[in-house]
Protein backbone atom coordinates (compact mmCIF):
# COMPACT_ATOMS: atom_id res chain seq x y z
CA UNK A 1 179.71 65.55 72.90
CA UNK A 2 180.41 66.22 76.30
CA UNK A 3 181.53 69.84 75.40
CA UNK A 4 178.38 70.62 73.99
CA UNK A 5 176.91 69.69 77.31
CA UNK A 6 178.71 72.10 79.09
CA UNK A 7 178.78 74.74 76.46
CA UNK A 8 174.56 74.44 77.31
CA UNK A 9 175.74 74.31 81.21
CA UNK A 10 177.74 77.70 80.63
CA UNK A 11 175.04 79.45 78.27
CA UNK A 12 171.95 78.38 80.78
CA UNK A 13 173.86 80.08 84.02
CA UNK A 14 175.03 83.17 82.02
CA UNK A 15 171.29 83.67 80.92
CA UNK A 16 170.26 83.34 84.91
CA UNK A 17 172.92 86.35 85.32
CA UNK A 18 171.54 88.44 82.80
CA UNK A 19 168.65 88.15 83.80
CA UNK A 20 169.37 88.68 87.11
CA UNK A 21 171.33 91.99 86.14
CA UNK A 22 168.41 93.50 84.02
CA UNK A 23 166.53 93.34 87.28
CA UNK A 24 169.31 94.82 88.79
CA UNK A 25 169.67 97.60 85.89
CA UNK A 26 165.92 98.52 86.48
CA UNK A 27 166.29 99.28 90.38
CA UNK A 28 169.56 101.08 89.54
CA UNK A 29 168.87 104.95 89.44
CA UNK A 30 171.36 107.34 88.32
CA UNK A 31 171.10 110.63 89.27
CA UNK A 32 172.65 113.34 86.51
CA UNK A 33 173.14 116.86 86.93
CA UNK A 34 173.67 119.55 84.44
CA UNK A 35 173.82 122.60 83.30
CA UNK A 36 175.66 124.08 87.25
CA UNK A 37 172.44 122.47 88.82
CA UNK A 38 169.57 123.79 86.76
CA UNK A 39 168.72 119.85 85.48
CA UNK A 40 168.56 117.33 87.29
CA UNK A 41 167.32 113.98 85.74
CA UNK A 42 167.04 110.15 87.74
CA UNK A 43 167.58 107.40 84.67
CA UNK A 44 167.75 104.09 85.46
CA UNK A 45 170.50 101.57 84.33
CA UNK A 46 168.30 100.19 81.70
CA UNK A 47 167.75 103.65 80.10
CA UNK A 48 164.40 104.75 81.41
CA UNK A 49 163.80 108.39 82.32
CA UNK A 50 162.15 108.74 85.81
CA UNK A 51 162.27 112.15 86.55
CA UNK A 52 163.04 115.54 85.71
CA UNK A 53 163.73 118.78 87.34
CA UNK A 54 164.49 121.97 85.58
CA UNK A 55 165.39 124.93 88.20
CA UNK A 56 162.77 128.06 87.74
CA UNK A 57 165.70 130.19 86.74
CA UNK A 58 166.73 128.52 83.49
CA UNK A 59 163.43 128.81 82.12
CA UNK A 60 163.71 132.74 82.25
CA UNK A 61 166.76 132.24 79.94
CA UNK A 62 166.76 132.44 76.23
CA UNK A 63 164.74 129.51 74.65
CA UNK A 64 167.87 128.44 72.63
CA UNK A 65 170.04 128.08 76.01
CA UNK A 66 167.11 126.31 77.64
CA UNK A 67 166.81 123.83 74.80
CA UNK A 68 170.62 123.59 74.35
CA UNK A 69 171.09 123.20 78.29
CA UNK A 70 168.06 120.38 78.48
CA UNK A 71 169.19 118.51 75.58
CA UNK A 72 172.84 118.38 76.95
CA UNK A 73 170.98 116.63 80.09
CA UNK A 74 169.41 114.12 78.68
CA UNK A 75 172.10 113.29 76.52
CA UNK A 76 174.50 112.75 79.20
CA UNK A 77 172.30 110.90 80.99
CA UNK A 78 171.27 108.76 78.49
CA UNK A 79 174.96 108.05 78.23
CA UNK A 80 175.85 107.66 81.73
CA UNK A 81 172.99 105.05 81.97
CA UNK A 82 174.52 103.02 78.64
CA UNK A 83 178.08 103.18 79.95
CA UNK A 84 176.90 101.86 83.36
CA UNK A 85 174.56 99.07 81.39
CA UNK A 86 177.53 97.92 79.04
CA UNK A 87 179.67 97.72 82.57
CA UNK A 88 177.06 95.43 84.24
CA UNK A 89 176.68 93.42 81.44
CA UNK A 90 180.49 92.53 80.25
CA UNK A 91 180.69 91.62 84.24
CA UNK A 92 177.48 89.11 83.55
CA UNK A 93 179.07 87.74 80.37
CA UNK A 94 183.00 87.28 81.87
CA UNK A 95 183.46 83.71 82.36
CA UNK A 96 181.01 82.58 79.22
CA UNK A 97 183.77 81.20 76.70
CA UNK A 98 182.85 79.78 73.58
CA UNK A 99 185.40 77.22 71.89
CA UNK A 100 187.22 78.49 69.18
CA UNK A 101 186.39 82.19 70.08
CA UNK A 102 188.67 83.27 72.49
């Protein structure tokens, strides 16, 4: 039984590091531009939206550009944030091996 012991050993510290890196993922802000400037948007690595900025100009475009141009924003940010999220995490998770699994 001394494998289960460590197996609890191994899952206890790679909780402390994910833990650790959701803190991390919170204070990490992303800055995303789009659109040649006209968005800007600050996500953080755990996927919250903290702030928006839409340049004066694009709003005296066509509605359907503006729309098209914001939604293209906040998808690419939303993405940039998951891709950099999924990154932190496998780097968390590494060295946690379970037996018979790898």
């Amino acid at each position: 039984m001394a494998g289960v012991g460590k197996l609890l050993k191994q899952a206890q510290k790679m909780q402390r590091q994910v833990e650790a890196m959701q803190a991390e993922l919170e204070a990490k802000e992303l800055d995303v531009t789009s659109g040649g400037g006209a968005v800007k948007i600050k996500i953080n690595g755990a996927g919250k939206f903290l702030a928006l900025e839409i340049d004066p100009e694009l709003l005296k475009e066509e509605p359907t550009l503006v729309s098209e141009t914001l939604l293209a924003a906040v998808q690419d940010a939303a993405q940039q944030s998951k891709d950099f999220n999924e990154a932190q995490m496998k780097t968390a998770t590494s060295g946690f091996q379970m037996p018979g699994f790898m």
